[in-house]
Structures are given as C-alpha cells and as structure tokens.
N, C-alpha and C. Protein backbone atom coordinates (compact mmCIF):
# COMPACT_ATOMS: atom_id res chain seq x y z
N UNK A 1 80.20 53.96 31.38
CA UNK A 1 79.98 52.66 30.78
C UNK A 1 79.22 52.83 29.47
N UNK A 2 79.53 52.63 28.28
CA UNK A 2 78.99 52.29 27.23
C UNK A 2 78.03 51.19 26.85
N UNK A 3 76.88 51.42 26.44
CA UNK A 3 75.72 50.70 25.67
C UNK A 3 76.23 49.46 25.15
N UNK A 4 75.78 48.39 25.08
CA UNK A 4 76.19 47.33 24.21
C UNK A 4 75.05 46.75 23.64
N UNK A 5 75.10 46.10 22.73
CA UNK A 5 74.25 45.65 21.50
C UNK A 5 73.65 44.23 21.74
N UNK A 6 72.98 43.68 21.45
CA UNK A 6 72.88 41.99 21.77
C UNK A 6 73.88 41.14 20.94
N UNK A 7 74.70 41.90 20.37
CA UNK A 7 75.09 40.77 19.08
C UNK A 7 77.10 40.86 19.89
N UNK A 8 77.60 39.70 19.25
CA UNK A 8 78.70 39.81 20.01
C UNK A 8 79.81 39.75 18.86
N UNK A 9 81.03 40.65 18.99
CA UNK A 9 82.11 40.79 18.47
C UNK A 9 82.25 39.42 17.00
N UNK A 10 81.66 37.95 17.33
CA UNK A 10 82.42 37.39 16.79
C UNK A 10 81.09 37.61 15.86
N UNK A 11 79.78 37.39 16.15
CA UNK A 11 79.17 37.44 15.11
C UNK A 11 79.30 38.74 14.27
N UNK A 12 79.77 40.12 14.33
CA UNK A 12 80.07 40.72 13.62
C UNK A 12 81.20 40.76 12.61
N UNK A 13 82.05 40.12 13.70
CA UNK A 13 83.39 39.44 12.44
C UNK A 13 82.54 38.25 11.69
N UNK A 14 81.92 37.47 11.64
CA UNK A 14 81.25 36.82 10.58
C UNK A 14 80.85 37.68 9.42
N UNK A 15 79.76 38.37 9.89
CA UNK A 15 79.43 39.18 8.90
C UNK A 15 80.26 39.91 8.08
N UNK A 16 81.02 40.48 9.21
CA UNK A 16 81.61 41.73 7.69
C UNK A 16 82.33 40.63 7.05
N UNK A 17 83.60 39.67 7.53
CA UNK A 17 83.90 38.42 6.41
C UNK A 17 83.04 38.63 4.90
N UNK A 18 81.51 38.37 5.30
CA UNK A 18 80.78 37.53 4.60
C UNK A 18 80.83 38.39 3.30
N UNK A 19 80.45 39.55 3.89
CA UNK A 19 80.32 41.02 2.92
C UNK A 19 81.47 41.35 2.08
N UNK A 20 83.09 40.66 2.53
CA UNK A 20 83.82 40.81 1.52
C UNK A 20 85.40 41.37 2.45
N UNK A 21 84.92 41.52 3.69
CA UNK A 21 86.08 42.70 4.17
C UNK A 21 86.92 41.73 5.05
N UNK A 22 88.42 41.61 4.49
CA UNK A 22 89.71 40.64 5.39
C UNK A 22 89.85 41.82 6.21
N UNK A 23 90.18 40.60 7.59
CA UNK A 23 90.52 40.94 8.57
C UNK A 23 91.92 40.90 9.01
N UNK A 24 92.49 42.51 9.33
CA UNK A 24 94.00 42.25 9.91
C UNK A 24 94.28 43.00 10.85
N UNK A 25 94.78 42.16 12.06
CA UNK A 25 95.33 42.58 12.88
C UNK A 25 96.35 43.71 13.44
N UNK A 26 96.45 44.61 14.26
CA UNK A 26 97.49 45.54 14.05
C UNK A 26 97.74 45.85 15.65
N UNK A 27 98.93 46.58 16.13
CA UNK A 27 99.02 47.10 17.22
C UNK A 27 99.95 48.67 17.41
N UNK A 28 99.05 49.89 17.16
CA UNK A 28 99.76 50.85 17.76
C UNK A 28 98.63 51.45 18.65
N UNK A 29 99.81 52.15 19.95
CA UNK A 29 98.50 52.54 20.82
C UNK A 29 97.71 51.62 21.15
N UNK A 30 97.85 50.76 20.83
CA UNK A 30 97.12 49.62 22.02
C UNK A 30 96.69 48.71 20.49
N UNK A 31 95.99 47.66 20.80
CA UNK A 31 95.76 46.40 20.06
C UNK A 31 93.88 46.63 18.95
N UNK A 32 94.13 46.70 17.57
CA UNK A 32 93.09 46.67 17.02
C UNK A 32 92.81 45.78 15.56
N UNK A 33 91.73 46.09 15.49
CA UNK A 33 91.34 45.19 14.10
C UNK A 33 91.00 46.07 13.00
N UNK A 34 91.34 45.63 11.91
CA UNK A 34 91.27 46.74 10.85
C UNK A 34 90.77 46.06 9.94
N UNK A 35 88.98 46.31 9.00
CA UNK A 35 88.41 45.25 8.35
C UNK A 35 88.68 46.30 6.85
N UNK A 36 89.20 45.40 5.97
CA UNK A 36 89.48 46.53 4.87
C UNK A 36 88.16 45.54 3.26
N UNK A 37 88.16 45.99 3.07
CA UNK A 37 86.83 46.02 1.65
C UNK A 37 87.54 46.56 0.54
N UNK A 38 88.29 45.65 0.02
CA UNK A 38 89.07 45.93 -1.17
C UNK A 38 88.26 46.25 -2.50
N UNK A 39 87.19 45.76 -2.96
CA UNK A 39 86.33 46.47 -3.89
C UNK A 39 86.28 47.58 -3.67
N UNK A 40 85.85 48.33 -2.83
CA UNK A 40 84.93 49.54 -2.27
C UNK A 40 86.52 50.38 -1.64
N UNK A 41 87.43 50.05 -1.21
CA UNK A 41 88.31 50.79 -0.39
C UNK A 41 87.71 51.51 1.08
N UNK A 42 86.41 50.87 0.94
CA UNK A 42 85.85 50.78 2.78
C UNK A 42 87.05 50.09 3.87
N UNK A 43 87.48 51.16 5.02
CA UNK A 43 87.58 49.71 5.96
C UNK A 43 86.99 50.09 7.42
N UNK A 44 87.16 49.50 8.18
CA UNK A 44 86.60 49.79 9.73
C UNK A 44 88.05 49.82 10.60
N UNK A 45 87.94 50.35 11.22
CA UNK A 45 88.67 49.88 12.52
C UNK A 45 87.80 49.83 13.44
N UNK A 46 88.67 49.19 14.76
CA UNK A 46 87.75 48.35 15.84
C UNK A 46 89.07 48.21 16.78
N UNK A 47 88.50 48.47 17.98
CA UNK A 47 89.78 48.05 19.38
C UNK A 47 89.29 46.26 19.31
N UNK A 48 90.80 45.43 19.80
CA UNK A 48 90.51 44.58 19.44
C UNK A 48 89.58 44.16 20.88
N UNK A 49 88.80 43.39 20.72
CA UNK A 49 87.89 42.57 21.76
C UNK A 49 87.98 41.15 21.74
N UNK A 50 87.45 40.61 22.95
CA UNK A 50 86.85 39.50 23.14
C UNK A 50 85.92 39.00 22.43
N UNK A 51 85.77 37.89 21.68
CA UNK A 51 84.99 37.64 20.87
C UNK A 51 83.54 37.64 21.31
N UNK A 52 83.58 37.33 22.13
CA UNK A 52 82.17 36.86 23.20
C UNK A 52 81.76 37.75 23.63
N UNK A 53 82.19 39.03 23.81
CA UNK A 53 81.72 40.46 24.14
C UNK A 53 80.57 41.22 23.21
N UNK A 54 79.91 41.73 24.19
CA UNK A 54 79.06 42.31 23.07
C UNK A 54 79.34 43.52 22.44
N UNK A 55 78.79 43.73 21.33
CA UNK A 55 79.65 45.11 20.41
C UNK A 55 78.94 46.59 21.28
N UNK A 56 79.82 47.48 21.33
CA UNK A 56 79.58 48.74 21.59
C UNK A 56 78.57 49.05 20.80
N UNK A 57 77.70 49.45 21.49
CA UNK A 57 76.45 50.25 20.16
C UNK A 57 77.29 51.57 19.24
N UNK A 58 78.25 52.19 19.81
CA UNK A 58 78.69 53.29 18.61
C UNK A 58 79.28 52.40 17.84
N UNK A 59 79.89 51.36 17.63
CA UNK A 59 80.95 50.70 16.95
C UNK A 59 79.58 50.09 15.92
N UNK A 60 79.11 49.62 16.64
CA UNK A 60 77.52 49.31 15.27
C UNK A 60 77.22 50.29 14.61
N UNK A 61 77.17 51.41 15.26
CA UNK A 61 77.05 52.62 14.32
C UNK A 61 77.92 52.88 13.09
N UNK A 62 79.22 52.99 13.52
CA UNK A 62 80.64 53.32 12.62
C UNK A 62 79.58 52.07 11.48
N UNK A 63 80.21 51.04 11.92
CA UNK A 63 79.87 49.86 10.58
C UNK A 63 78.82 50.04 9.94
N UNK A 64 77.45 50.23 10.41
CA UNK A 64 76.16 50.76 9.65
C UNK A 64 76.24 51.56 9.14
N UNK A 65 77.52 52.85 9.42
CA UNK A 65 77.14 53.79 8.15
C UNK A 65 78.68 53.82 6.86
N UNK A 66 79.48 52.67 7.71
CA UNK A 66 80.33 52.68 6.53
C UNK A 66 80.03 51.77 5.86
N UNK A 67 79.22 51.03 5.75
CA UNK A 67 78.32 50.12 4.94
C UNK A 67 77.08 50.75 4.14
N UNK A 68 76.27 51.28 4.78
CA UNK A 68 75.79 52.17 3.61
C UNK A 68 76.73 53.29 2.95
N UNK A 69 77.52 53.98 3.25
CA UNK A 69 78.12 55.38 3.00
C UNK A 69 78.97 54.68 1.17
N UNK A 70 79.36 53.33 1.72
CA UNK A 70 80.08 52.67 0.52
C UNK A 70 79.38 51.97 -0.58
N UNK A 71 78.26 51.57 -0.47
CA UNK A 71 76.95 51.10 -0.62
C UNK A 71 77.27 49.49 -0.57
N UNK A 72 77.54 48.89 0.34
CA UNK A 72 78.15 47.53 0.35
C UNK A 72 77.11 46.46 0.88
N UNK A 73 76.33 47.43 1.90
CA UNK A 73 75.08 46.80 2.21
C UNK A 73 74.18 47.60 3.24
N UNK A 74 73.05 47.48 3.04
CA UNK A 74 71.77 48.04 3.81
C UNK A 74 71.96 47.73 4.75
N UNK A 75 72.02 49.17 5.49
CA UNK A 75 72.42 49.37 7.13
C UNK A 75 71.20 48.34 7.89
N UNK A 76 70.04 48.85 7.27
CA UNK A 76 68.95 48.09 7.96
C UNK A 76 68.71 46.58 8.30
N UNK A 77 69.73 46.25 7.27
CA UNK A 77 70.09 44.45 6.88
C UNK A 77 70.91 43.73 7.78
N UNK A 78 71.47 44.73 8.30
CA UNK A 78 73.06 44.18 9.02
C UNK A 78 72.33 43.42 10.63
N UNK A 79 71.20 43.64 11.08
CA UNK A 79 70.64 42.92 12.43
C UNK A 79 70.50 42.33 11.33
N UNK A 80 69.58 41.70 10.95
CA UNK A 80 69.05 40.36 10.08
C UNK A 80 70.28 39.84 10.22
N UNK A 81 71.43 39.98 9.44
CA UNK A 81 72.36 39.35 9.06
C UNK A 81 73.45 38.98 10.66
N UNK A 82 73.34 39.59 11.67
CA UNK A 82 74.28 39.46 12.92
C UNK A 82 73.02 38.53 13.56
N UNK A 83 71.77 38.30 13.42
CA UNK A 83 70.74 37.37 13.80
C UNK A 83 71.19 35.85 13.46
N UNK A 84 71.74 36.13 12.40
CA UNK A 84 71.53 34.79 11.48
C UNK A 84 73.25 34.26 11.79
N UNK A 85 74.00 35.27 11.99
CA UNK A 85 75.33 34.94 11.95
C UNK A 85 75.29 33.96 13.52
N UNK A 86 74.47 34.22 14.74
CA UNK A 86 74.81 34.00 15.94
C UNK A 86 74.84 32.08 16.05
C-alpha cells in the first residue's frame, strides 16, 4: 500500500491548471493524465484517478521536482498552493 498525501487528485489538478499546464487525457496500458507546460516543455504524467482520492506521496514528488527542475514554481510553494486550492 502506498503513502498518500492530505491533498486530493482534484486539488492538484487545480493547481497545476493554475501554473499554466493543459490537461489531456490519454489511454495506453491502462488510463492516464498527461499535464503538459507549453512554455517550459515540462509535462507530468499521472495514472488517471478519482478525483477525491488522495495523491500518492511519490506522485507529489514527480510534480515537486518537475516544477522546480523547470523552474515553474517553488517546490516548497506547491502545499501552500494545494491548501488554498482545497
């Protein structure tokens, strides 16, 4: 069983939105979300979830460091910002 985060799927799709990154849907190998950051050529992938689910703590990881790695936003910022999104 994997760790989960307090913050849930949808408030993270808020956020990254907010930050700039469209969201599109895809399905090989099973069903996912692919957040792409067309400034930056950042994107994420993500298995798709339940919105209401809470995020995998590695999957917070992936996003915290492809958010700093791109410099799109302070990893440290992103709770503040999934706080505020809920």
């Amino acid at each position: 069983m994997y760790r989960r985060t307090k913050f849930t799927y949808a408030q993270l799709d808020k956020v990254l939105r907010s930050l700039g990154f469209s969201r599109r849907d895809f399905e090989k190998d099973g069903r996912g979300v692919c957040y792409d950051h067309k400034e930056t050529g950042a994107w994420i992938i993500l298995p798709e979830m339940s919105k209401d689910e809470h995020v995998v703590d590695y999957h917070l990881d992936d996003v915290r460091t492809t958010l700093d790695g791109f410099g799109i936003a302070d990893p440290t910022a992103l709770v503040s910002k999934l706080q505020k999104a809920g």
